[in-house]
Protein backbone atom coordinates (compact mmCIF):
# COMPACT_ATOMS: atom_id res chain seq x y z
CA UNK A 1 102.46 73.00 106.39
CA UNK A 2 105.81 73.80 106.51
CA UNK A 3 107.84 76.73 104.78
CA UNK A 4 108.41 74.39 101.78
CA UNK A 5 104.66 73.38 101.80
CA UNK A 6 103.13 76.83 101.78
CA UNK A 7 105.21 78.12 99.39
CA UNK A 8 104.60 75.43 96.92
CA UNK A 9 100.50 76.01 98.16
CA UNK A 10 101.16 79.66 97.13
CA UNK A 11 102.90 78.33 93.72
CA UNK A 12 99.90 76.28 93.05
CA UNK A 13 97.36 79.16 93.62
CA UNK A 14 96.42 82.77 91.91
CA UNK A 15 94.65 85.48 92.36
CA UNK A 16 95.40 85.42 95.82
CA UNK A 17 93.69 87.76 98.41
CA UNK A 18 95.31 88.48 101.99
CA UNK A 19 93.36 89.26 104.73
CA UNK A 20 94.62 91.25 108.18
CA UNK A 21 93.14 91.21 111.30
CA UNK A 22 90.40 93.86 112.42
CA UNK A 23 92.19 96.58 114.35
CA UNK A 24 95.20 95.54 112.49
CA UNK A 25 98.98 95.99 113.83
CA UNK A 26 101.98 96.61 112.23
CA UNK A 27 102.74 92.50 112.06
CA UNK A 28 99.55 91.51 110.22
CA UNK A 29 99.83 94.61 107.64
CA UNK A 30 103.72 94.43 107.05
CA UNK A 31 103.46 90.61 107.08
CA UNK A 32 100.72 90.70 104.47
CA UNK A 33 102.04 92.95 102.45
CA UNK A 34 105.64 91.84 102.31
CA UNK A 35 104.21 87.95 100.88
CA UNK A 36 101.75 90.10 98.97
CA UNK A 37 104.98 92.04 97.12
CA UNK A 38 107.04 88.20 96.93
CA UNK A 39 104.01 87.31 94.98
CA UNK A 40 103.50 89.13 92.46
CA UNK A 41 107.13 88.94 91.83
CA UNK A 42 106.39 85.79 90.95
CA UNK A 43 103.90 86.60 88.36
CA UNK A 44 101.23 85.93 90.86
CA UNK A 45 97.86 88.33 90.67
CA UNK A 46 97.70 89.16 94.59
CA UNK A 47 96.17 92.25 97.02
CA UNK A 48 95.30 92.92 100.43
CA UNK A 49 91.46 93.05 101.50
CA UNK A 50 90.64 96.78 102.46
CA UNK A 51 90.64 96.39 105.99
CA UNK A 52 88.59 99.41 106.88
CA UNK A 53 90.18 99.84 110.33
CA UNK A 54 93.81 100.35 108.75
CA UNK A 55 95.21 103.68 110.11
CA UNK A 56 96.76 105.99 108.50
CA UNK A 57 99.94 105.40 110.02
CA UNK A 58 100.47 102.33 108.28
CA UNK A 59 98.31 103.02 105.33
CA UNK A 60 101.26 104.83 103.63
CA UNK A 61 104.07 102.18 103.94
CA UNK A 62 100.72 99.48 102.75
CA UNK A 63 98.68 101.44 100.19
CA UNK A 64 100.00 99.92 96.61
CA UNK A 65 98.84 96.44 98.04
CA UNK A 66 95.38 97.18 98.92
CA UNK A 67 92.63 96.45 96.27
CA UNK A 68 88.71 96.84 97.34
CA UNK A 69 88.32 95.19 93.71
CA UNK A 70 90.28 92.81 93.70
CA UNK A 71 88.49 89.20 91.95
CA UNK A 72 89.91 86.40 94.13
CA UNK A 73 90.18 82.57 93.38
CA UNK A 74 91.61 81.67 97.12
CA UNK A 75 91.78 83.57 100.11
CA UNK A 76 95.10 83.43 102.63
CA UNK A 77 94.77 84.93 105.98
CA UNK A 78 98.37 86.82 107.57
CA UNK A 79 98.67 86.67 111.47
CA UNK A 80 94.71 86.01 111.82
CA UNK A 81 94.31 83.06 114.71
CA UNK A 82 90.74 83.07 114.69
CA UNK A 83 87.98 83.55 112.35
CA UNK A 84 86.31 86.38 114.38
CA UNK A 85 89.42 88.15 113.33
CA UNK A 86 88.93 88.69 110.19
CA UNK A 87 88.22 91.99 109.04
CA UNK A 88 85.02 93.78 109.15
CA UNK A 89 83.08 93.26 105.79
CA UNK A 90 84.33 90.03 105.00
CA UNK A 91 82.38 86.63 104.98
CA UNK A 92 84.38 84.00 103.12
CA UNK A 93 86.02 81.41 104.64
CA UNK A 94 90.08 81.24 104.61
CA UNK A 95 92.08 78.43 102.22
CA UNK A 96 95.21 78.77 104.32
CA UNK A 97 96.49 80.46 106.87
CA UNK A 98 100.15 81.91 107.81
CA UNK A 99 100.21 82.93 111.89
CA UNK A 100 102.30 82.61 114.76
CA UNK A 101 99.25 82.83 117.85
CA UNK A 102 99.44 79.46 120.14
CA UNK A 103 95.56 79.91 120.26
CA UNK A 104 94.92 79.79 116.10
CA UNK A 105 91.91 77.37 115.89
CA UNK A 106 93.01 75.73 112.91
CA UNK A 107 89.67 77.14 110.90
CA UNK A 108 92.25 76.84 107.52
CA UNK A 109 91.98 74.24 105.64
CA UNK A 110 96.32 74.50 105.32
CA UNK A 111 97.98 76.11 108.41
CA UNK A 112 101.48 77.42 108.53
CA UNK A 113 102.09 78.07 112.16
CA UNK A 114 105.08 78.59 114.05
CA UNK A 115 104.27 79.74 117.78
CA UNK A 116 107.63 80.42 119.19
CA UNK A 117 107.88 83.18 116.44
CA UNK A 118 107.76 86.82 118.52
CA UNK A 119 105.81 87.95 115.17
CA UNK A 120 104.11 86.56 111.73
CA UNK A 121 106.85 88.18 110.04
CA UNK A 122 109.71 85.90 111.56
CA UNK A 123 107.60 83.14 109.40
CA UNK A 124 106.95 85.22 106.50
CA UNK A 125 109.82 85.97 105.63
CA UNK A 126 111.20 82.22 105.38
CA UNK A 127 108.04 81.86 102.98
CA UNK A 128 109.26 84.38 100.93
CA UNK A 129 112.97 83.04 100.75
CA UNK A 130 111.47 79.45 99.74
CA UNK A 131 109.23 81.15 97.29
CA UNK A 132 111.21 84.05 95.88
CA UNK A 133 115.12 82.71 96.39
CA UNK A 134 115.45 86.53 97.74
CA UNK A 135 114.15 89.58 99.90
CA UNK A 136 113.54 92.76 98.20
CA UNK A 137 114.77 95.97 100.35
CA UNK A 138 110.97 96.93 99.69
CA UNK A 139 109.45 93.52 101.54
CA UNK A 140 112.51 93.68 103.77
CA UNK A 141 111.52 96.99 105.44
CA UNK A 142 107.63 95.73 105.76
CA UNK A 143 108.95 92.62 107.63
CA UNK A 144 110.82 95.02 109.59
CA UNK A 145 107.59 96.85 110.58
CA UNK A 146 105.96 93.77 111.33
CA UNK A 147 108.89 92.13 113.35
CA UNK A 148 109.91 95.64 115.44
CA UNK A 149 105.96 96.29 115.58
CA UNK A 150 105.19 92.98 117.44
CA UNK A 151 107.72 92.90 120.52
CA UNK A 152 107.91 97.06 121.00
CA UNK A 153 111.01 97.45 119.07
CA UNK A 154 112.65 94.26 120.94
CA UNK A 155 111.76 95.39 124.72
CA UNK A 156 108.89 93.13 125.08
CA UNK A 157 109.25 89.38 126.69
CA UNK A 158 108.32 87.56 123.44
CA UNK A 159 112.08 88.72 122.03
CA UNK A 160 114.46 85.93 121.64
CA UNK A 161 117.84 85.34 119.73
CA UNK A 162 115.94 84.68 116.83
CA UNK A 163 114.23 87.72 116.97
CA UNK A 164 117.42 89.40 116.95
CA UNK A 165 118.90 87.28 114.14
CA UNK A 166 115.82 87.94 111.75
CA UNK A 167 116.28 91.92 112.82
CA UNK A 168 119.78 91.65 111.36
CA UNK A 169 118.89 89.45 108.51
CA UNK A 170 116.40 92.19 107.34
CA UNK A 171 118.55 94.72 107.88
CA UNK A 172 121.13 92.99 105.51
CA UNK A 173 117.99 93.13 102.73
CA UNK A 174 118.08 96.79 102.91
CA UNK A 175 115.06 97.48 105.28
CA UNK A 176 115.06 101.10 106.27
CA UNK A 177 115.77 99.95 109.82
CA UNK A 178 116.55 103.74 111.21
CA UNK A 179 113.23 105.47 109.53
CA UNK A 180 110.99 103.01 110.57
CA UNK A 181 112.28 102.97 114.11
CA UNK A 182 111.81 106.99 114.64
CA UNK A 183 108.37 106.94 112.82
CA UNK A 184 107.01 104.04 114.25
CA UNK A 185 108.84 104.82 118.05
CA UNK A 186 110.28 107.56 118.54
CA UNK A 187 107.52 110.15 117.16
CA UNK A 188 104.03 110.13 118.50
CA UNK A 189 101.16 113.09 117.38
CA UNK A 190 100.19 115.75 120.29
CA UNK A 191 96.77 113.98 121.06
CA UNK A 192 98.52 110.88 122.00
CA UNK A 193 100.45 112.44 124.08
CA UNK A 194 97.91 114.29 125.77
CA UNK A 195 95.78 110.63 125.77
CA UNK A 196 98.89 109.40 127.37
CA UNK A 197 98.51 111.77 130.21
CA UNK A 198 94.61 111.18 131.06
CA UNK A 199 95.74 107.09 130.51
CA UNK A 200 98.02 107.63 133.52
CA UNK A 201 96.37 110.19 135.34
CA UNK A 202 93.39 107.28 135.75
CA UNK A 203 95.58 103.95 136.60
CA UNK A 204 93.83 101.50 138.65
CA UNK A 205 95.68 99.61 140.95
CA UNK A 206 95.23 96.29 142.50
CA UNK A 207 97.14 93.47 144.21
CA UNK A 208 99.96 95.32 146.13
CA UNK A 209 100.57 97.21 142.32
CA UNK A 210 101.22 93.89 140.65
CA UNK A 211 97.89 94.44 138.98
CA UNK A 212 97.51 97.37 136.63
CA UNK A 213 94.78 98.50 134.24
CA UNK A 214 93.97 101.41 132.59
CA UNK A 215 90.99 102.85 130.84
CA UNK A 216 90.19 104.56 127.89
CA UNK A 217 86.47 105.78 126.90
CA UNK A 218 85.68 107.24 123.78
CA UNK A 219 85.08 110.69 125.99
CA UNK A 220 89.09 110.82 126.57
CA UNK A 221 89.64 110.22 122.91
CA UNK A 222 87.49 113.03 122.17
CA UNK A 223 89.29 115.49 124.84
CA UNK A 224 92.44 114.62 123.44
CA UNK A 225 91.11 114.72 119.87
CA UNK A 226 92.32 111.34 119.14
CA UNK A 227 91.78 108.94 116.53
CA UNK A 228 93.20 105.01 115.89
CA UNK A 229 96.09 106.19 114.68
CA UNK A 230 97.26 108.21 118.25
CA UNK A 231 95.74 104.59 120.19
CA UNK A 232 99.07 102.15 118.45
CA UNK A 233 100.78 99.97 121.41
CA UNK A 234 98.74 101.93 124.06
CA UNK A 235 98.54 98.15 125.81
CA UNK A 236 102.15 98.83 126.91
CA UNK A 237 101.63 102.02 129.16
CA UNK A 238 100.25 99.98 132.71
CA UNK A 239 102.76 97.70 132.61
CA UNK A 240 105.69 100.72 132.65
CA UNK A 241 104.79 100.49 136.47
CA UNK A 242 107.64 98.99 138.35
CA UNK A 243 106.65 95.64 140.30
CA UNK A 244 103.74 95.21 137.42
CA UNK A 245 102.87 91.48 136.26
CA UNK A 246 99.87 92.27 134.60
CA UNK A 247 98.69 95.38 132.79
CA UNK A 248 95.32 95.83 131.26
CA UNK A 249 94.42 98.38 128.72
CA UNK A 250 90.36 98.84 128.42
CA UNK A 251 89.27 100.73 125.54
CA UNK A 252 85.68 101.29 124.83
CA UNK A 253 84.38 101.18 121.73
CA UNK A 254 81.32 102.48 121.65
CA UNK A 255 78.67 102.47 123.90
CA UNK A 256 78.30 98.92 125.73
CA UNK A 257 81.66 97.53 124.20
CA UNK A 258 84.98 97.18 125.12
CA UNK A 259 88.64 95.56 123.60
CA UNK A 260 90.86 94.50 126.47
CA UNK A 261 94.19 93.85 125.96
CA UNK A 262 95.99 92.07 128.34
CA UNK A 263 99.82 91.72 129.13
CA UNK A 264 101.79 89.67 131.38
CA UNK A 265 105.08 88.52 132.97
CA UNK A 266 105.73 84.69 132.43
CA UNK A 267 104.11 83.95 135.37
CA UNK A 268 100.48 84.57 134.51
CA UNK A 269 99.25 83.44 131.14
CA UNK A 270 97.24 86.20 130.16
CA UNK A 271 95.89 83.92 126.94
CA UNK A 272 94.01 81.90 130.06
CA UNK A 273 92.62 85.02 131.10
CA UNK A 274 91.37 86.35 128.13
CA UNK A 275 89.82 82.46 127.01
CA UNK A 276 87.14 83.57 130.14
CA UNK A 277 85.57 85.68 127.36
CA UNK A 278 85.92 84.13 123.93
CA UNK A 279 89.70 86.20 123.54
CA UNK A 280 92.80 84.59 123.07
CA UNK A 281 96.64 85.11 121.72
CA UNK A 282 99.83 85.13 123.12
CA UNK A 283 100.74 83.65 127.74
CA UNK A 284 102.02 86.84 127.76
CA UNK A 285 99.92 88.81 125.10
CA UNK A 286 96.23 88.80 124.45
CA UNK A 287 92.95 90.29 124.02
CA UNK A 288 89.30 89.91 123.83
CA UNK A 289 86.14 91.47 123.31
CA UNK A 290 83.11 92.43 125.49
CA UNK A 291 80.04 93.93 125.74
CA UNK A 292 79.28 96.13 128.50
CA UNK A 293 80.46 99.60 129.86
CA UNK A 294 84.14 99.99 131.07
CA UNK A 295 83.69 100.11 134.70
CA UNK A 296 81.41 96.78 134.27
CA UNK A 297 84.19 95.29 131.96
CA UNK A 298 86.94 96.10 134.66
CA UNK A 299 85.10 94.19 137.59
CA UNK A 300 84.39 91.14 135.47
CA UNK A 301 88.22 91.38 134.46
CA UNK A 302 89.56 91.55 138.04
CA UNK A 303 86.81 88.91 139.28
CA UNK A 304 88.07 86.11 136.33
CA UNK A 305 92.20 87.01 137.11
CA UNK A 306 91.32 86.67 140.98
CA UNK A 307 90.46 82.83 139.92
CA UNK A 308 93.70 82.10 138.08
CA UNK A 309 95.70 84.40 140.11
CA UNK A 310 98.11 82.35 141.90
């Protein structure tokens, strides 16, 4: 589809549930909730599926779209490329899907995608102008969040002009572009940055420091007295290292499991990387999921990069 397409979809349908990724970001959740708000301005019934894993952090800009009762007739998944995304709890299948991941596997029956978007919002919010004629201040400052959210407040390499240029046009809607920056930025709790010390404290190093990955277990969450909430954009920290082209961030679960999330320079497509174990996303942005102890998970990380490294 195009923005003309899914908007007339979205005309066509009600009682519309959204779904967001598990571990969901600021993109997926201000994304979701931004088309949720553009619908039911237009009379639509619409809600967000309770994504159990949504922190508090973003709960509070989210909460008056989220509905664990909410009787759908079609389901449309926000910024979800693959169906072992979806959130924990849910087992239906997707009628469309909005995203902006080079690696969505089409499991939608109607797609949206735009892959040179730097977030789902970028997309969303031409949806909503086709749909709505206008932007709310309200659904301007959630596209904010998910824009700023997804390229680190415009320092990551995913930025371009139109990045910028959607930034501005937001900002023009009303979005509470100064707020969000120092809550969702500038401000962090006292057991991240305590985290943030033991994350540093235990960088790995590898390749002549081109290579970076850092570890957390659940026992430096607990030393830190941590929670989700402290853990947003802790992908970033390795690849603050000067000379760094790719930065790992291994976070285990619980017991025998581990998310990696993987970031790169141009150079290395860390999407390749991640493929090795069922992951995927962005060349320069992506994760995946597996099973085994952190120490185990970091060897079979460095063995698969040492056969694409180049």
């Amino acid at each position: 589809m195009n923005y003309r397409e899914c908007a007339e979809w979205l005309s066509n349908h009600d009682n519309i549930l959204l779904l967001t990724h598990i571990r969901p970001d600021g993109d997926t959740l201000g994304s979701a909730s931004a088309l949720c708000s553009a619908l039911r301005r237009c009379g639509k019934k619409a809600a967000l599926y309770k994504n159990p894993d949504i922190t508090p952090k973003y709960m509070k800009y989210i909460e008056q779209y989220v509905d664990a009762n909410f009787a759908y007739d079609c389901v449309v998944a926000v910024d979800v490329a693959e169906k072992h995304m979806f959130p924990m709890g849910f087992t239906g299948e997707a009628d469309a899907c909005i995203d902006h991941h080079p690696t969505n596997s089409h499991y939608a029956t109607e797609l949206l995608l735009h892959p040179e978007k730097a977030s789902c919002g970028e997309a969303v919010l031409e949806v909503i102008k086709e749909l709505c004629g206008n932007v709310t201040p309200e659904e301007a400052s959630l596209l904010y969040m998910a824009v700023s959210t997804d390229c680190g407040c415009f320092r990551y390499a995913n930025v371009t002009a139109e990045t910028f240029a959607a930034a501005s046009e937001l900002a023009s809607y009303g979005a509470s572009v100064q707020a969000l920056n120092f809550d969702l930025f500038r401000q962090v709790s006292r057991a991240r940055i305590v985290l943030e010390g033991e994350i540093c404290s235990g960088l790995k190093f590898y390749k002549n420091d081109a290579v970076v990955i850092a570890t957390v277990t659940m026992d430096m969450m607990k030393n830190a007295g941590a929670t989700d909430d402290d853990c947003d954009d802790i992908a970033g920290i390795p690849g603050r290292v000067a000379g760094c082209v790719v930065s790992m961030v291994i976070r285990e679960l619980r017991e025998g499991k581990c998310k990696v999330s993987v970031r790169s320079q141009p150079s290395f497509d860390s999407a390749a990387l991640c493929a090795v174990f069922g992951g995927g996303g962005h060349k320069m942005a992506s994760g995946c999921t597996i099973n085994a102890d952190p120490d185990t998970v970091r060897q079979m990380m460095i063995d698969a990069l040492d056969k694409l490294w180049d």
